[in-house]
Protein backbone atom coordinates (compact mmCIF):
# COMPACT_ATOMS: atom_id res chain seq x y z
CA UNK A 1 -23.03 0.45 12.87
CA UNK A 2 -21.86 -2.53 15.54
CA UNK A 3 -18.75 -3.90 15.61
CA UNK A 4 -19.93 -7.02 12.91
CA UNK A 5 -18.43 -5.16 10.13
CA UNK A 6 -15.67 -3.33 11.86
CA UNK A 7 -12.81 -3.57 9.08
CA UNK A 8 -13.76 -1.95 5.69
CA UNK A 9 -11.60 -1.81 2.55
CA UNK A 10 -10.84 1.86 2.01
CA UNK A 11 -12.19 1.78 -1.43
CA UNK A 12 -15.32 1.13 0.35
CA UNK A 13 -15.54 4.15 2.41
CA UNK A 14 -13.99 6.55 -0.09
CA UNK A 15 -16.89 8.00 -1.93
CA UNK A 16 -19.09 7.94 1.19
CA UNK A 17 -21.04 11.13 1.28
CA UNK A 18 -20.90 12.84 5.07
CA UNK A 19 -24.67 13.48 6.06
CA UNK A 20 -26.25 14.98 8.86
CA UNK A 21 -29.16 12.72 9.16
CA UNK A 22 -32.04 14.37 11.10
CA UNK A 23 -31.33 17.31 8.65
CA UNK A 24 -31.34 15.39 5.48
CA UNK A 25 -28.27 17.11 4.70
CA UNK A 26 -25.11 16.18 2.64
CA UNK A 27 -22.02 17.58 3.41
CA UNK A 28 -19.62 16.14 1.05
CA UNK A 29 -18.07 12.95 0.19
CA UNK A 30 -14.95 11.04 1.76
CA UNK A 31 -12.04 11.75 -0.35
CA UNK A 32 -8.74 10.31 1.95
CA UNK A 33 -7.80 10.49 5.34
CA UNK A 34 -4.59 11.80 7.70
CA UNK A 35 -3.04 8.97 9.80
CA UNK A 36 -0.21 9.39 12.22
CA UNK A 37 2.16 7.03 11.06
CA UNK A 38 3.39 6.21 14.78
CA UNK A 39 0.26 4.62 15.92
CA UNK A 40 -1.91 3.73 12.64
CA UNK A 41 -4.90 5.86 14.18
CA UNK A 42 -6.94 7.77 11.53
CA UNK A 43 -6.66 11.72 12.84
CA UNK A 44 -8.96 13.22 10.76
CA UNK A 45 -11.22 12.05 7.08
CA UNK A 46 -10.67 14.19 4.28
CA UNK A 47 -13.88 15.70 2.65
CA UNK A 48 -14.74 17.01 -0.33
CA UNK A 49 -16.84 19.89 -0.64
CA UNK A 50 -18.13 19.98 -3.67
CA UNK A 51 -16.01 23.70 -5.58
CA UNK A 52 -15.13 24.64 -2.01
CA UNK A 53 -12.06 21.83 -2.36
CA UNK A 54 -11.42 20.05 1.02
CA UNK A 55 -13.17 20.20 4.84
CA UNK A 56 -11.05 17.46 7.38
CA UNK A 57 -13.45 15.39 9.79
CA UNK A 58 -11.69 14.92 12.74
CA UNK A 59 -12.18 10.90 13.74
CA UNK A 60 -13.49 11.99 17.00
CA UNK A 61 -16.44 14.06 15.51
CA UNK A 62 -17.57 11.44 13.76
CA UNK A 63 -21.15 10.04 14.47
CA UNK A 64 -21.36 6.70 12.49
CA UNK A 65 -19.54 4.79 9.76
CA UNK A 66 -22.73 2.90 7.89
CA UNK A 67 -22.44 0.82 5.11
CA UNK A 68 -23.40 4.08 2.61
CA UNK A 69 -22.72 7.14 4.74
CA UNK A 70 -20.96 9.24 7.08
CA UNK A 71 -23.02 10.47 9.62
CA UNK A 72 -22.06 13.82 11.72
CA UNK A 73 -24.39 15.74 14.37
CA UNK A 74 -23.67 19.42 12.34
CA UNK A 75 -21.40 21.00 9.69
CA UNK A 76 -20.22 22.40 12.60
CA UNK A 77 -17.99 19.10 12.26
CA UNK A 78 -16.47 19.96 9.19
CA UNK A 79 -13.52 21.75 9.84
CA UNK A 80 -10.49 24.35 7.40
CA UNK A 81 -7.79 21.76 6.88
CA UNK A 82 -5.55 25.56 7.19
CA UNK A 83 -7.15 25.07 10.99
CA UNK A 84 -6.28 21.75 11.39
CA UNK A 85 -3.19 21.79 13.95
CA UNK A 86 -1.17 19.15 13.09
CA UNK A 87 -2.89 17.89 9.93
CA UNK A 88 -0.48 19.75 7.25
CA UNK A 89 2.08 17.34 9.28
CA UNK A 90 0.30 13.92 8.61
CA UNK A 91 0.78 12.07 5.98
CA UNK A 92 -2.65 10.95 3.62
CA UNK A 93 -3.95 7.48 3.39
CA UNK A 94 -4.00 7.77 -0.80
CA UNK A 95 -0.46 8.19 -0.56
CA UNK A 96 -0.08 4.61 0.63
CA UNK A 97 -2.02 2.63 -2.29
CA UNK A 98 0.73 1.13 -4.54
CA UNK A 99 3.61 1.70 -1.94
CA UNK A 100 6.53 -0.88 -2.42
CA UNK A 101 6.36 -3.06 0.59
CA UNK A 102 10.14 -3.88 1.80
CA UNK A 103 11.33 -6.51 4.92
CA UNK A 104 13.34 -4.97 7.68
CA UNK A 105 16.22 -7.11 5.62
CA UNK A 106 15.62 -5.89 2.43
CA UNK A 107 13.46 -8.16 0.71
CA UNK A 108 10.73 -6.98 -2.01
CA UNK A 109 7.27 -8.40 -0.83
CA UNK A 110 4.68 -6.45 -3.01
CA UNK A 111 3.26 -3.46 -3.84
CA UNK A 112 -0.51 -1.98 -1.37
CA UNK A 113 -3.56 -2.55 -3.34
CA UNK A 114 -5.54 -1.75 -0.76
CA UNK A 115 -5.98 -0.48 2.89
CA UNK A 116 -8.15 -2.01 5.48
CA UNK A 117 -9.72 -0.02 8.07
CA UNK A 118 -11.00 -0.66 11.56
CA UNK A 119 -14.13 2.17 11.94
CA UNK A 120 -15.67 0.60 15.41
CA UNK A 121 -16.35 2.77 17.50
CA UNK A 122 -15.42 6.18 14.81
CA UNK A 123 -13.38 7.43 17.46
CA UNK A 124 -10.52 4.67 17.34
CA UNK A 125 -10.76 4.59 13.42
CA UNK A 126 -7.29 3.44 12.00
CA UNK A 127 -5.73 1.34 9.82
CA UNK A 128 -5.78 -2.00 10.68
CA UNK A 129 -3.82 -4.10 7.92
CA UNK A 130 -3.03 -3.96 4.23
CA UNK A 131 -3.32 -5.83 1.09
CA UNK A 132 -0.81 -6.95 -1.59
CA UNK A 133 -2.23 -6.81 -5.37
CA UNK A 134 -1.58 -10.53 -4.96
CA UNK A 135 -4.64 -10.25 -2.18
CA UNK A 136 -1.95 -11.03 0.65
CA UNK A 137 -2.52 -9.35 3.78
CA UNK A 138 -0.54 -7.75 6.71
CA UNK A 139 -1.37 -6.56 9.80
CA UNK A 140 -0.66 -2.79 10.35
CA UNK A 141 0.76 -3.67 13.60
CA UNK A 142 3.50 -5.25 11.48
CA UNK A 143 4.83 -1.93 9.79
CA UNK A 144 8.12 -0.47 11.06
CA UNK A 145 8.21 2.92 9.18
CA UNK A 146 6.37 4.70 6.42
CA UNK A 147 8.67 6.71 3.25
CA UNK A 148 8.95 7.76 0.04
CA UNK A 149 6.45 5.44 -1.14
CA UNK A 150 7.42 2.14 0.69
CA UNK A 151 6.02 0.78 3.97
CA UNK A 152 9.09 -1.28 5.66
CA UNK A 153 7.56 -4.32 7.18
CA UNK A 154 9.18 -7.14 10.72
CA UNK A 155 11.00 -9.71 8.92
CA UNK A 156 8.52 -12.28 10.36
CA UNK A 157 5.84 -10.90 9.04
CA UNK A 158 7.44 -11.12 5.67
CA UNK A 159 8.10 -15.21 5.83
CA UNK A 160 4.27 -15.44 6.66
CA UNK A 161 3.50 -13.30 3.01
């Protein structure tokens, strides 16, 4: 995948199976994904595997993002999320969709229908802005602080919603 399609609703991606092309193999399928709320970079995917439960993909062993997979060289990729380092400290994309979205001063703007994420090149996947149920957006660059189901946003970035 090239940089043309670049930012991809999370809806989009969740689902994808992870393949290992010149094997033919599938792996799993995208289920969520770790972000470090500090920086907006995606740390690791969160796969499914099948009754196994739940591999993590760490962004930078990730091949390609293409429109209908997730492409990885081996399932060598694939790694325990017990053996994850700092995963069980990072907080999971899911946990964001329908997160009250609150102004530095206090005001109530909406509620996250959806993520938008920046996968060119895999290795600097993150998220790059957010959408309202109303289909506003905001940048992720806007976001002050992530808690207990709200996602404080600048104050100017709140007039322009």
């Amino acid at each position: 995948m090239d940089s043309y399609n670049s930012i991809r609703n999370w809806f989009d991606l969740r689902g994808l199976p992870v393949t290992i092309p010149r094997e033919g193999r599938r792996l799993g399928t995208v289920d969520d994904f770790y972000f470090k709320d500090e920086t907006n970079a995606i740390y690791a995917l969160r796969v499914k595997i099948g009754f196994l439960g739940y591999k993590a993909l760490v962004s930078s062993a990730i091949r390609t993002i293409e429109p209908d997979a997730v492409t990885v060289a081996s399932d060598q990729m694939l790694i325990d999320e017990s053996n994850g380092g700092e995963l069980d400290q990072l907080p999971l994309g899911n946990n964001l969709i329908s997160s009250k979205v609150i102004s530095e001063s206090g005001t109530f703007k909406g509620t996250i229908s959806n993520i938008l994420l920046a996968t060119y090149p895999p290795l600097a996947l993150r998220i790059a802005a957010f959408q309202l149920a109303d289909g506003r957006t905001f940048s992720a660059k806007e976001v002050t602080s992530y808690g207990n189901g709200v996602v404080y946003i600048l104050d100017r970035a709140a007039k322009k919603l």
